[in-house]
N, C-alpha and C. Protein backbone atom coordinates (compact mmCIF):
# COMPACT_ATOMS: atom_id res chain seq x y z
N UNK A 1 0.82 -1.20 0.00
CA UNK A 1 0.00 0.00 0.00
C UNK A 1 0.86 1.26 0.00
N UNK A 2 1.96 1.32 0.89
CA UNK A 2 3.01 2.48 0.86
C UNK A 2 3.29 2.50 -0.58
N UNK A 3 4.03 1.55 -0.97
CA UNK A 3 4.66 1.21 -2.43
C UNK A 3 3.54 2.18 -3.61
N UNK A 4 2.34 2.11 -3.45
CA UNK A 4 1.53 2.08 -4.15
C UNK A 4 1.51 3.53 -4.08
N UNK A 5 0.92 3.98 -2.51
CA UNK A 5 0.88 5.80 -2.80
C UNK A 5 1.97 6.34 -3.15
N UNK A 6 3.46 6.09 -2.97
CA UNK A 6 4.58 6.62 -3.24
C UNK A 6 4.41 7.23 -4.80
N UNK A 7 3.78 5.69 -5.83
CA UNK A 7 3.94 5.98 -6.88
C UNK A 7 2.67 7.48 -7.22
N UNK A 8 1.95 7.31 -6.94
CA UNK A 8 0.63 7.85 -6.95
C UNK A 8 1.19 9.59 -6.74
N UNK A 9 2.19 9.79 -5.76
CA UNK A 9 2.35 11.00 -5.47
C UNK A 9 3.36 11.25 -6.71
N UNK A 10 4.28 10.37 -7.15
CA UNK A 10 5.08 10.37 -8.25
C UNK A 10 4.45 10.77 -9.61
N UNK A 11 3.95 9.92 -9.36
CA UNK A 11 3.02 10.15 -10.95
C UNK A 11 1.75 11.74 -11.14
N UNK A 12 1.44 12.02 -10.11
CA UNK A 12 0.85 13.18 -9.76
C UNK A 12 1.60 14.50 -9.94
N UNK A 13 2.71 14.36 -9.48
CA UNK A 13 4.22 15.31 -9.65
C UNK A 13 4.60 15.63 -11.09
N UNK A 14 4.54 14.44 -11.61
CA UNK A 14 4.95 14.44 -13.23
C UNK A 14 3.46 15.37 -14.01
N UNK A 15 2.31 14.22 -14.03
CA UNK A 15 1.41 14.96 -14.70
C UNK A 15 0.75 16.25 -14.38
N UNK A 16 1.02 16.56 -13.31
CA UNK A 16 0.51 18.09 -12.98
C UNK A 16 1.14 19.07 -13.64
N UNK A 17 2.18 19.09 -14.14
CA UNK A 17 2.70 20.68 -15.11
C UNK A 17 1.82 20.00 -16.36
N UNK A 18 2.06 19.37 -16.53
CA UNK A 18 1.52 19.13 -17.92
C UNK A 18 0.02 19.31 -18.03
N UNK A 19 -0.68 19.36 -17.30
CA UNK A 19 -2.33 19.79 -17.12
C UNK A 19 -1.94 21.13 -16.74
N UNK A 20 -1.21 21.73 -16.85
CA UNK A 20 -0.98 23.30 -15.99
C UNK A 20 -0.38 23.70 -17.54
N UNK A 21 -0.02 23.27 -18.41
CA UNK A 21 0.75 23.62 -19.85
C UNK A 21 -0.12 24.38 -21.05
N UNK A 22 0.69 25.46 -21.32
CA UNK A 22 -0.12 25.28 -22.69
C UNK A 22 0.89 25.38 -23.64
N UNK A 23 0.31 23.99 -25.04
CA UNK A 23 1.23 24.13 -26.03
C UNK A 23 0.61 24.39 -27.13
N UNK A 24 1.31 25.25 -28.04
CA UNK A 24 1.16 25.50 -29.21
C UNK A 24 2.00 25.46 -30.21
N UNK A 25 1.28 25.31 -31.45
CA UNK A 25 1.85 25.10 -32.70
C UNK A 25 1.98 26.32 -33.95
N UNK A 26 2.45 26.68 -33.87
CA UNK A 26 3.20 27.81 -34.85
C UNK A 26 4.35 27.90 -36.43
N UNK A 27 4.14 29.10 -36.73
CA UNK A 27 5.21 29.09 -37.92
C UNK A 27 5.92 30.66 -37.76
N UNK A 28 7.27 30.24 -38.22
CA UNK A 28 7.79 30.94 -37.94
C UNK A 28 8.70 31.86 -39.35
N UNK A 29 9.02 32.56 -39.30
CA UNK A 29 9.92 33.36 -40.18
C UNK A 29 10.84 34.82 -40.00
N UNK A 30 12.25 34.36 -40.66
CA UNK A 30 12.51 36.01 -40.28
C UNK A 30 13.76 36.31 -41.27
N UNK A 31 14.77 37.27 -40.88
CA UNK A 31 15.33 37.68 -42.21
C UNK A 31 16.85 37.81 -41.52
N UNK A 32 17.91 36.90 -41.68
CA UNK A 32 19.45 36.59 -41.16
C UNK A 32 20.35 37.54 -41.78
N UNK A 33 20.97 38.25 -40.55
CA UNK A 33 22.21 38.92 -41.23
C UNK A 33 23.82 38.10 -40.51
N UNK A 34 24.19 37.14 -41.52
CA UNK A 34 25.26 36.22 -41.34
C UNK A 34 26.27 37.23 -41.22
N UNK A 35 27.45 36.68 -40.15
CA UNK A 35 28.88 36.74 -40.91
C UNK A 35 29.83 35.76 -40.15
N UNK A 36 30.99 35.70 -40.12
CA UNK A 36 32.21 34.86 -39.73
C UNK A 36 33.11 35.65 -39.27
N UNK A 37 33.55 34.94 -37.89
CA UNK A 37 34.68 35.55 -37.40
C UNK A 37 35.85 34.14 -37.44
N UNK A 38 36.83 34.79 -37.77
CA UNK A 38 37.87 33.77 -38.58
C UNK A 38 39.73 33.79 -37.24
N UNK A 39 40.53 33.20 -37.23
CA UNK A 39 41.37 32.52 -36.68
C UNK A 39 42.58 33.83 -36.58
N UNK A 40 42.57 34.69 -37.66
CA UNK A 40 42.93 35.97 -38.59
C UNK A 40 42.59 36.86 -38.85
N UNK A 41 43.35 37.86 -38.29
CA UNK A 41 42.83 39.32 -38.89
C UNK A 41 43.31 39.61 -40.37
N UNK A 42 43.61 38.63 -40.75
CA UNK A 42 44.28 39.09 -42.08
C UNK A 42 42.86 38.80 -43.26
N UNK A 43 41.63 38.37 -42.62
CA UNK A 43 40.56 38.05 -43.40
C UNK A 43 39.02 38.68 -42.90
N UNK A 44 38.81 40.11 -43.88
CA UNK A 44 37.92 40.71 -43.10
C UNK A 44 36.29 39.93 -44.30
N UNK A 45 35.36 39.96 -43.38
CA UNK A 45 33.98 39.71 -44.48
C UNK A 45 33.07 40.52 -44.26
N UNK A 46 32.01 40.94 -45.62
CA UNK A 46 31.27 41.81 -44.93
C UNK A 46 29.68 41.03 -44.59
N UNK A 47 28.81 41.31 -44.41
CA UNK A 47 27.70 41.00 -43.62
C UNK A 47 26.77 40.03 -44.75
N UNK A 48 26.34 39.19 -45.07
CA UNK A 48 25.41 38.33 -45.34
C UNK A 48 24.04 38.27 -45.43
N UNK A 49 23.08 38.45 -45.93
CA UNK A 49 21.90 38.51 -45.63
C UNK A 49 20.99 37.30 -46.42
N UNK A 50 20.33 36.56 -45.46
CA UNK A 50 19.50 36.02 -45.84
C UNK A 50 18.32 35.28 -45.55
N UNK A 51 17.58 34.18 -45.32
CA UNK A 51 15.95 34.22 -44.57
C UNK A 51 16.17 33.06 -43.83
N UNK A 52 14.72 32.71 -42.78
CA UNK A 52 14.68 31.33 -42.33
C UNK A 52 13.53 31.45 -42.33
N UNK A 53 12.63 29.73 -42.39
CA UNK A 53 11.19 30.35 -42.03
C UNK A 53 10.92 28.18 -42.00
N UNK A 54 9.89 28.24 -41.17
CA UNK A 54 9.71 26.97 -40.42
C UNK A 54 8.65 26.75 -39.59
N UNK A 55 8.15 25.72 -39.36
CA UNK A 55 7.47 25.36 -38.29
C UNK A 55 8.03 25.21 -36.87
N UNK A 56 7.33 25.71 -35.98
CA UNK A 56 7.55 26.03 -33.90
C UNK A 56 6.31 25.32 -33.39
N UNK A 57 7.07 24.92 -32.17
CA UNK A 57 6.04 24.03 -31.03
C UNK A 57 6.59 25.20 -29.68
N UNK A 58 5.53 25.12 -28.64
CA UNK A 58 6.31 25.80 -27.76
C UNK A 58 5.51 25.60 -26.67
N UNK A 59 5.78 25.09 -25.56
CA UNK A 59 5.49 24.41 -24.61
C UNK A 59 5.94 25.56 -23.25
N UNK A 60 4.34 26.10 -22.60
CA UNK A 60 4.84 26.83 -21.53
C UNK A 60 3.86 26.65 -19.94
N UNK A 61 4.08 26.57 -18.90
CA UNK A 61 3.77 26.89 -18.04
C UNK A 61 2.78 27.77 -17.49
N UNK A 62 2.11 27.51 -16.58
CA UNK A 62 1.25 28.90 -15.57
C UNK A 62 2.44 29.92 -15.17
N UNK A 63 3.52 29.28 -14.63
CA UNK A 63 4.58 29.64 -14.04
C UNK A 63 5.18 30.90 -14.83
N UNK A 64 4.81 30.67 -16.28
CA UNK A 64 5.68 31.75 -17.55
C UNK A 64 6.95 30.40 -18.45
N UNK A 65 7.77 29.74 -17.23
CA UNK A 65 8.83 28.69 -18.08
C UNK A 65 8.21 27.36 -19.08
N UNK A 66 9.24 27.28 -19.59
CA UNK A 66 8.39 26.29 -20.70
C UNK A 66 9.63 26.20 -21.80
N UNK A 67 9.39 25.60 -23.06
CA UNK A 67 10.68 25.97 -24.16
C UNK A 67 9.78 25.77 -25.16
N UNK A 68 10.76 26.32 -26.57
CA UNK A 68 9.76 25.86 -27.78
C UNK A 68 11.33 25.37 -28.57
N UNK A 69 10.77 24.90 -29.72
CA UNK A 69 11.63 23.93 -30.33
C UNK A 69 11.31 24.16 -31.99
N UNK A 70 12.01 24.47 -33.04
CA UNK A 70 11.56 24.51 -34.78
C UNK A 70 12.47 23.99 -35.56
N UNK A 71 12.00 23.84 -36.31
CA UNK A 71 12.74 23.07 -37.60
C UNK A 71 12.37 24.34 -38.70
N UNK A 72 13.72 25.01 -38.70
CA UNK A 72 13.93 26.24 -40.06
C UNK A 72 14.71 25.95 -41.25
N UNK A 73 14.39 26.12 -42.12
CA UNK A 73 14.95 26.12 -43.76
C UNK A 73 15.68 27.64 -43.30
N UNK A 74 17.26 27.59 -43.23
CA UNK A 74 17.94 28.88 -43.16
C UNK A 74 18.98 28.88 -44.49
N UNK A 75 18.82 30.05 -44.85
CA UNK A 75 19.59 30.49 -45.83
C UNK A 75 20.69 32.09 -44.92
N UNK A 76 21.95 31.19 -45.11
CA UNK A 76 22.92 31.98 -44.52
C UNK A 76 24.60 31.69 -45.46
N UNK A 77 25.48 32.41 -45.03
CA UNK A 77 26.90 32.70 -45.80
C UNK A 77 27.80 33.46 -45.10
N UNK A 78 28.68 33.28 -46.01
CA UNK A 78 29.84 34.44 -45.51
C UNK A 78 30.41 34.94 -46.95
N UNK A 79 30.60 36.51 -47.12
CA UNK A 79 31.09 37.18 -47.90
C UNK A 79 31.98 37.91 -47.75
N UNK A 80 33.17 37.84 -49.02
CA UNK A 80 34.66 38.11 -48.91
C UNK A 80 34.65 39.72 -49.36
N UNK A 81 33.81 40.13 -49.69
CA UNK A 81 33.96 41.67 -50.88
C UNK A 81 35.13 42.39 -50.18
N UNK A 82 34.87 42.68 -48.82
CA UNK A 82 35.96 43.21 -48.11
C UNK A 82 37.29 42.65 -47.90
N UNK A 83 37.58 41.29 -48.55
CA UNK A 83 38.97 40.74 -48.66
C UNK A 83 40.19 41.33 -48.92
N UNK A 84 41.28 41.19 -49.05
CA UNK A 84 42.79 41.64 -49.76
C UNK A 84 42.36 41.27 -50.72
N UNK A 85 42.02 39.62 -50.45
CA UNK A 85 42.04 38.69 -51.91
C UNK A 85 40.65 39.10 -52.74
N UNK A 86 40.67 38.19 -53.78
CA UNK A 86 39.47 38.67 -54.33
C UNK A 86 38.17 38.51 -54.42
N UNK A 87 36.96 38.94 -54.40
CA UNK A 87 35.77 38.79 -54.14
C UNK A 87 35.19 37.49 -54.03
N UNK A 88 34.49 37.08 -52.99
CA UNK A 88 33.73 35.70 -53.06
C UNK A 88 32.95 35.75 -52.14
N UNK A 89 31.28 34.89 -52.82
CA UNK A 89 30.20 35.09 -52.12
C UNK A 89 30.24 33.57 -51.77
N UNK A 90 30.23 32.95 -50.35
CA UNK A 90 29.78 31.73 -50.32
C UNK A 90 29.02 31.91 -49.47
N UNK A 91 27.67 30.98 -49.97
CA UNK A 91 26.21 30.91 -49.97
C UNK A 91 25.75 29.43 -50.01
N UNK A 92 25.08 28.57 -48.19
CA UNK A 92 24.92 27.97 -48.32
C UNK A 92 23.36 27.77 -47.28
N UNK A 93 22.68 26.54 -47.58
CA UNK A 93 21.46 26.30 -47.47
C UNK A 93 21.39 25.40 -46.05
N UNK A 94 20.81 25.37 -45.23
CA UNK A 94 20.19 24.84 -44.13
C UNK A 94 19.18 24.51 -43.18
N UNK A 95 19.16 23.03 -42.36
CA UNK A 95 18.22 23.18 -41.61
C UNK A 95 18.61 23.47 -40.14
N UNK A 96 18.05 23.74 -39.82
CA UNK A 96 18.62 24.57 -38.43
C UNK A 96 17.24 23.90 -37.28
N UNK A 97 17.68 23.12 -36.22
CA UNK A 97 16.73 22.86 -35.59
C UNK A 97 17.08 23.24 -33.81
N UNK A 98 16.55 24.16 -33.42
CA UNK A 98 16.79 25.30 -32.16
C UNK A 98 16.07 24.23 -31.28
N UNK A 99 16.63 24.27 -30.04
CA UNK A 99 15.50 23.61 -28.58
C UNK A 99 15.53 24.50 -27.72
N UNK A 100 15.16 25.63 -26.79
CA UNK A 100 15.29 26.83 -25.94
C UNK A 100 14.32 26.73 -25.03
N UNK A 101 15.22 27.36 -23.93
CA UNK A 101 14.18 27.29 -22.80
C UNK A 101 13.64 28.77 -23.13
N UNK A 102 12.62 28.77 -22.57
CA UNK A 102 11.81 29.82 -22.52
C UNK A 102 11.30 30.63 -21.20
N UNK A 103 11.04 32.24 -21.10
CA UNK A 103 10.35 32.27 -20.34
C UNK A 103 9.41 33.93 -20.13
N UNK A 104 8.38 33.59 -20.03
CA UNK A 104 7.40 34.50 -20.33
C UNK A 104 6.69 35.33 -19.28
N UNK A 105 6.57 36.43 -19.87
CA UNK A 105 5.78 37.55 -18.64
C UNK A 105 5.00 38.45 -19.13
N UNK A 106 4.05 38.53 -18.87
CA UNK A 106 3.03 39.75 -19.39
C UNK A 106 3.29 41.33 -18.26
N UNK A 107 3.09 41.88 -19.93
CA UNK A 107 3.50 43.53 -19.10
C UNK A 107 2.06 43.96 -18.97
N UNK A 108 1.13 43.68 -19.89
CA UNK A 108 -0.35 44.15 -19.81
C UNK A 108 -1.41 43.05 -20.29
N UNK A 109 -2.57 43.02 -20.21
CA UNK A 109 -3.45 42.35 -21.07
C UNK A 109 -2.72 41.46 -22.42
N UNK A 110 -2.47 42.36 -23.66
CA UNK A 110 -2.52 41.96 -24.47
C UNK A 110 -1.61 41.74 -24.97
N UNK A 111 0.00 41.88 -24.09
CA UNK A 111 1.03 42.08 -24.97
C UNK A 111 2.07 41.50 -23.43
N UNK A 112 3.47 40.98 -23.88
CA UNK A 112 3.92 40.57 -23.18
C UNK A 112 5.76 40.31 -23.63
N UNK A 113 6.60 39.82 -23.05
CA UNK A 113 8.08 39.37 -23.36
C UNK A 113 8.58 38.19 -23.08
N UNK A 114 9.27 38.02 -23.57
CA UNK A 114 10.07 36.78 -23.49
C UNK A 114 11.38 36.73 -24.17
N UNK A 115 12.37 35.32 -22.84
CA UNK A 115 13.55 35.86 -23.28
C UNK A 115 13.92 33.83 -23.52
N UNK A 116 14.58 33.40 -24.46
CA UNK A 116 15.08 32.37 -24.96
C UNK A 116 16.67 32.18 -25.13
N UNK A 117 17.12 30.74 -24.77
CA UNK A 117 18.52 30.80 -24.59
C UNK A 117 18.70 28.85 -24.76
N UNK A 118 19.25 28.57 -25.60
CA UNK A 118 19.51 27.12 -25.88
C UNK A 118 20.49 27.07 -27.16
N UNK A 119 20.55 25.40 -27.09
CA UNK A 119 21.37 24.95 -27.92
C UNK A 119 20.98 24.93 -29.41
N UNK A 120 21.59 24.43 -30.24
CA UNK A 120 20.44 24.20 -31.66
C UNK A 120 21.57 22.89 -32.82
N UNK A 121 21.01 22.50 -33.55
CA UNK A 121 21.83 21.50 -34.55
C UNK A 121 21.48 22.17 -36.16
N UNK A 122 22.39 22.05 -36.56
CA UNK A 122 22.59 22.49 -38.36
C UNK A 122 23.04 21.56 -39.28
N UNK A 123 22.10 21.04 -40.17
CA UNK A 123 22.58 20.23 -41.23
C UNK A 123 22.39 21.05 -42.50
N UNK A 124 23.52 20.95 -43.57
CA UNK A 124 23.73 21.56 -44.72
C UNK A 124 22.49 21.30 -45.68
N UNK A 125 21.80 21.57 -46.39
CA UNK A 125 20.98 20.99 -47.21
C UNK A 125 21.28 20.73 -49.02
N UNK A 126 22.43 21.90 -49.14
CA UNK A 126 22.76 21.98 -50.67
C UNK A 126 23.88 20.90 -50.64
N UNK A 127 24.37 20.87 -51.89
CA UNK A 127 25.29 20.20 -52.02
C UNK A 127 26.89 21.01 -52.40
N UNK A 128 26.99 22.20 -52.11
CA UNK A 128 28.09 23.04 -52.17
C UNK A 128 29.55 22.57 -50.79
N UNK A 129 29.84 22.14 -51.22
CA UNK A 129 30.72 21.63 -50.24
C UNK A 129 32.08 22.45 -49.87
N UNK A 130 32.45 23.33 -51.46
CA UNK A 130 33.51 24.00 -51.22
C UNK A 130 33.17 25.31 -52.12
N UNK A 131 34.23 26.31 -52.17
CA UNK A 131 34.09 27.23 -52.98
C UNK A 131 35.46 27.52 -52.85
N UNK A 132 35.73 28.27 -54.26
CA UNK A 132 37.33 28.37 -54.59
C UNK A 132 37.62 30.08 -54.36
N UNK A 133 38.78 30.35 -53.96
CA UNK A 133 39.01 31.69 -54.03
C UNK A 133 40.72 32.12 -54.36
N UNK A 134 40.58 32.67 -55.61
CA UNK A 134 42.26 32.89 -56.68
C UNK A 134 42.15 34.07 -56.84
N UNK A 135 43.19 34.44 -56.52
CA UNK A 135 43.72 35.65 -57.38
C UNK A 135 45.30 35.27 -57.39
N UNK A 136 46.31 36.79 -57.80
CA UNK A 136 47.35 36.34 -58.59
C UNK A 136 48.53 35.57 -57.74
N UNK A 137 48.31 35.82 -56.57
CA UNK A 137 49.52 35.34 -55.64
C UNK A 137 48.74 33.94 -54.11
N UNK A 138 47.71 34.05 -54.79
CA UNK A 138 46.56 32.84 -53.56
C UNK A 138 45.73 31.87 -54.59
N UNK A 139 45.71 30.82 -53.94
CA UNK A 139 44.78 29.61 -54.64
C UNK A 139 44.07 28.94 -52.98
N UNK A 140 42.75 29.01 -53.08
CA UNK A 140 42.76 28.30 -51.88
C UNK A 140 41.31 27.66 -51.95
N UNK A 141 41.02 26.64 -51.18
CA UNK A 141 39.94 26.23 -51.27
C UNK A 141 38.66 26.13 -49.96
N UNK A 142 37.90 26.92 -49.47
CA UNK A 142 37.09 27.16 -48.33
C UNK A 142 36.03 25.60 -48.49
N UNK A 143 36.35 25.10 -47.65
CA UNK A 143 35.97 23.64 -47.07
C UNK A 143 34.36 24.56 -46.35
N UNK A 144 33.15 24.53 -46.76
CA UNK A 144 31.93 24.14 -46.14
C UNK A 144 31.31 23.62 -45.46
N UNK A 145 31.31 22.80 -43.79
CA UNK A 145 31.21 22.18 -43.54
C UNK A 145 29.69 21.36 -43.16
N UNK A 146 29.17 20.34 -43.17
CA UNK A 146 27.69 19.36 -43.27
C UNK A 146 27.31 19.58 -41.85
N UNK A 147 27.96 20.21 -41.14
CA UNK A 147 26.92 19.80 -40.25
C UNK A 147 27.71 20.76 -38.66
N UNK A 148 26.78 20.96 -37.75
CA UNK A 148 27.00 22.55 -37.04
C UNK A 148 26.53 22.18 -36.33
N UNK A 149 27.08 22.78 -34.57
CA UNK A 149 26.56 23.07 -33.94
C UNK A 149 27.00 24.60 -32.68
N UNK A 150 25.73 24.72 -32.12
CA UNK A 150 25.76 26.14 -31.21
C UNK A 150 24.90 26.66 -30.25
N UNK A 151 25.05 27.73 -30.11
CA UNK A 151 23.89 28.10 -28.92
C UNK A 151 22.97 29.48 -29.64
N UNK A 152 21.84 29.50 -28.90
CA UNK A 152 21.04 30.85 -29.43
C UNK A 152 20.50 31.36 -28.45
N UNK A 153 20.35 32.92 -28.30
CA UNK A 153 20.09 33.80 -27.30
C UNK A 153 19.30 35.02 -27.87
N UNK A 154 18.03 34.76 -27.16
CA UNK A 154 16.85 35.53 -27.82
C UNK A 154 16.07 36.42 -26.75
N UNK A 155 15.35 37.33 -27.66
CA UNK A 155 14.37 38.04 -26.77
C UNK A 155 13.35 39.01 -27.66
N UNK A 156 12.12 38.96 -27.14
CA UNK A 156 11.55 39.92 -27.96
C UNK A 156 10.06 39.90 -26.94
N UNK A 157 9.02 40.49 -28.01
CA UNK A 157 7.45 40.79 -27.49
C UNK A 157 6.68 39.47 -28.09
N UNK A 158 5.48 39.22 -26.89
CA UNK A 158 4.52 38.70 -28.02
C UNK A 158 2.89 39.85 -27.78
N UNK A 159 2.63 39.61 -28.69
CA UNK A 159 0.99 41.09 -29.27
C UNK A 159 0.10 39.76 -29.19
N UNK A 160 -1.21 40.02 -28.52
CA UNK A 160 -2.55 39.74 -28.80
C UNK A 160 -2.48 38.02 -28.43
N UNK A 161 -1.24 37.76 -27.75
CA UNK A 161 -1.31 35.78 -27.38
C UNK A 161 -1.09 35.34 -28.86
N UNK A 162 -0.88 35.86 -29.40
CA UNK A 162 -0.52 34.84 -30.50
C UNK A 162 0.45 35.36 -31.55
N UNK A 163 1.32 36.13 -31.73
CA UNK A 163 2.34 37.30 -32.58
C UNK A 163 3.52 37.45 -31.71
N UNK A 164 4.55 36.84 -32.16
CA UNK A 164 5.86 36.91 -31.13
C UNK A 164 6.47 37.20 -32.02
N UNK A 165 7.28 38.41 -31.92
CA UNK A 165 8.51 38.79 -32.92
C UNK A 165 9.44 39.38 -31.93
N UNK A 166 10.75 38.75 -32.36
CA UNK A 166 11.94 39.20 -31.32
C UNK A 166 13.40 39.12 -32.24
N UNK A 167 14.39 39.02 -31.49
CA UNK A 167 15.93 39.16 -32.03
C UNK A 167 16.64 38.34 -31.29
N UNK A 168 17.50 37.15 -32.27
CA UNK A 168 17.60 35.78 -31.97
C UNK A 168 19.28 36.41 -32.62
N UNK A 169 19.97 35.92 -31.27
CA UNK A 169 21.87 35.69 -31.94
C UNK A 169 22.22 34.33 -31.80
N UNK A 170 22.68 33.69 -33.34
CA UNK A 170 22.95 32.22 -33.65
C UNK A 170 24.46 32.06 -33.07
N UNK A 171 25.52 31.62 -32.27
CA UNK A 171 26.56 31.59 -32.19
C UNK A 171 27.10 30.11 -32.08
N UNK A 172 27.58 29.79 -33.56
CA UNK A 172 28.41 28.67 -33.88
C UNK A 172 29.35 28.15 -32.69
N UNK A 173 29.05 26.84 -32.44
CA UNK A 173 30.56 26.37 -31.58
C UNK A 173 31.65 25.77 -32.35
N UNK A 174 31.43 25.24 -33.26
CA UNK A 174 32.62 24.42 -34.15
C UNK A 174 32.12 25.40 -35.31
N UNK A 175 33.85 24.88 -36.51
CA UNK A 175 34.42 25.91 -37.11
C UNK A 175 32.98 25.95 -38.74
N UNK A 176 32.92 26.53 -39.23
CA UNK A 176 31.87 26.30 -40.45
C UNK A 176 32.40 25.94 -41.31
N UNK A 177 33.34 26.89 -41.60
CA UNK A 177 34.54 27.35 -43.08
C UNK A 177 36.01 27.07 -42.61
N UNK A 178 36.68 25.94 -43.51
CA UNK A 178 38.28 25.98 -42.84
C UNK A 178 38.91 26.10 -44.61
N UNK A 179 40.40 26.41 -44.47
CA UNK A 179 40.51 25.85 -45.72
C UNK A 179 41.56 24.99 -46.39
N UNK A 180 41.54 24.59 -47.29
CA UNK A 180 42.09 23.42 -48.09
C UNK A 180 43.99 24.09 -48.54
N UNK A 181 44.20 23.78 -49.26
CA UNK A 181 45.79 23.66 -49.43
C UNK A 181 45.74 25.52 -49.66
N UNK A 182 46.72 26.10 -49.44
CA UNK A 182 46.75 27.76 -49.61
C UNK A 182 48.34 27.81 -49.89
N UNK A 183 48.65 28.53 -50.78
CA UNK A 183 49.71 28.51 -51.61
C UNK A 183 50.17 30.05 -51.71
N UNK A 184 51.00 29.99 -51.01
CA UNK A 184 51.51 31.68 -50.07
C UNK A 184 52.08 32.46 -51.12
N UNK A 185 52.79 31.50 -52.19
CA UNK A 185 53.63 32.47 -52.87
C UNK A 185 53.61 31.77 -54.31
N UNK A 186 54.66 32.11 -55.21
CA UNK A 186 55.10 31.01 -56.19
C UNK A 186 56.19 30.08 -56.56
N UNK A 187 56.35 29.70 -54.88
CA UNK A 187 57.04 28.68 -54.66
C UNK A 187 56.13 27.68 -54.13
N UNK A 188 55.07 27.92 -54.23
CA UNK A 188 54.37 27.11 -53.15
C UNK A 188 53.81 26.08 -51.83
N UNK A 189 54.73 27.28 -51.11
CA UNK A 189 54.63 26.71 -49.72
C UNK A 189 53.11 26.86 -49.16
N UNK A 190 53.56 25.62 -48.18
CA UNK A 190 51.72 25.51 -47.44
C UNK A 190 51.50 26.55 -46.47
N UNK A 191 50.59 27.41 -46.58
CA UNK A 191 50.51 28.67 -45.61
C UNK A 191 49.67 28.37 -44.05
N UNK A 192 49.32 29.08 -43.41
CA UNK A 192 48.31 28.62 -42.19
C UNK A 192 46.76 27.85 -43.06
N UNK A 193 46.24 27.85 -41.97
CA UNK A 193 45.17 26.97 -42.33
C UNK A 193 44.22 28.15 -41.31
N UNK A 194 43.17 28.91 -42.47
CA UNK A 194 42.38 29.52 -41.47
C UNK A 194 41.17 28.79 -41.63
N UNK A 195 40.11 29.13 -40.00
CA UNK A 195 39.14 28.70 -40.01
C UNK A 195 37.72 29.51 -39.18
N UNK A 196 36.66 29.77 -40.00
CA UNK A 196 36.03 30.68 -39.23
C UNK A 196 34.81 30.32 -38.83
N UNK A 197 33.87 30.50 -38.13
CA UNK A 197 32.68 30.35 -37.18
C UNK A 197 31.33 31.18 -37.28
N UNK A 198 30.21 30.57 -37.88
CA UNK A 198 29.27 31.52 -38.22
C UNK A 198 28.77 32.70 -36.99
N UNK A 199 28.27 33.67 -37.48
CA UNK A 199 27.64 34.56 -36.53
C UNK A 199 26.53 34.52 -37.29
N UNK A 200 25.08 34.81 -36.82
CA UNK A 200 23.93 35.64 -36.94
C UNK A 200 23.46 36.05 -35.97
N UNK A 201 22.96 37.03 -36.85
CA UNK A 201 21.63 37.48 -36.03
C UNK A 201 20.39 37.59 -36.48
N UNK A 202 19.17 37.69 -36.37
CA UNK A 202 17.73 37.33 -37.09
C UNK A 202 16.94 38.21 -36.24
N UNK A 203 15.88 38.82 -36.90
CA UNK A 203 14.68 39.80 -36.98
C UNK A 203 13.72 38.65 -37.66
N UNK A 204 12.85 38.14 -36.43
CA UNK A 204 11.72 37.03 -36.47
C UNK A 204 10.81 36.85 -36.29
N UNK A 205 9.28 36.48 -36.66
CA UNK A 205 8.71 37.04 -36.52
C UNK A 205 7.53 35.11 -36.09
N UNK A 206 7.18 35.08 -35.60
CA UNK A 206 6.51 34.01 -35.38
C UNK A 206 4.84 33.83 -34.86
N UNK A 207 3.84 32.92 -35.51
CA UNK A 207 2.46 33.06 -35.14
C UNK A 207 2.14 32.03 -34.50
N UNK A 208 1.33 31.92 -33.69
CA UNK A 208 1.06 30.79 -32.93
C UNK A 208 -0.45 30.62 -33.15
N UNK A 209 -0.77 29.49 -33.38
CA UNK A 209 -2.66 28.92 -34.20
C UNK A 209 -3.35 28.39 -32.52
């Protein structure tokens, strides 16, 4: 009989947030300004722009805590225009799947904030694996890499219980872009090996049904 209520209070413990929850299902979209910070100052890039947009679940509390979780089609890069060397746009395709804790507070009736902070996973979707970059005294080859991971740190409003738009920073932990043989001079010795780490940031805008 002990054995029995023990579980009873156990199992009561568990399912009570979850009768206290509300989850919803959403879509999301917003507009990425990429760039890379690299191993070297000898390699400046300038800013990137490009979209994500996906389906969100988001699971919250009476309390305000809770997390939500999406699967985004992101389109992000890094661009050389600002190089020594010579111009190159590399431009690659992704899914990006975020898990964040969450946590929410109403300032009035109809409108409210929230601030998000978690891990996330990135798989490549195109098949661009490398991109080449020559001019008269460099040959080198920027290695793309399949697959990413990092953390994301967010915050914004939500309008009317259902309109959340905020500002989400993507910060890569492993390298994105490394590169392949680099040929310093025209003797061709092997030069360093640089390697750089995505940045974004995103203006997002998300609805909840």
């Amino acid at each position: 009989m002990k054995k029995f209520a023990i579980i009873l209070v156990v199992f009561s413990f568990v399912l009570t947030p979850s009768l206290r929850a509300d989850i919803r299902l959403g879509v999301k979209a917003g507009v990425n300004l990429a760039n890379a910070s690299f191993n070297t100052n000898a390699i400046k890039t300038d800013n990137f722009t490009g979209f994500q947009v996906g389906p969100i679940i988001e699971f919250t509390t009476l309390s305000g805590f809770g997390f939500d979780a999406a699967a985004l089609y992101s389109q992000q890069g890094v661009d050389f225009s600002e190089s020594s060397m010579s111009p190159l746009n590399g431009k690659s395709s992704t899914l990006d799947i975020p898990v964040n804790l969450k946590f929410k507070f109403s300032l009035i009736n109809i409108a409210g904030c929230y601030l998000t902070a978690g891990p996330y996973i990135s798989f490549k979707l195109d098949n661009q694996n490398s991109f080449n970059q020559n001019s008269d005294l460099v040959q080198e080859e920027w290695m793309n890499k399949n697959f990413g991971v990092g953390l994301n740190f967010g915050a914004g409003f939500e309008l009317l219980k259902h309109l959340q738009i905020g500002v989400n920073y993507q910060l890569a932990l492993n390298d994105d872009y490394s590169t392949g043989i680099y040929l310093s001079d025209y003797v061709g010795n092997l030069g360093p090996e640089f390697k750089g780490k995505t940045r974004i940031w995103s203006i997002t805008a998300a609805y909840f049904f």
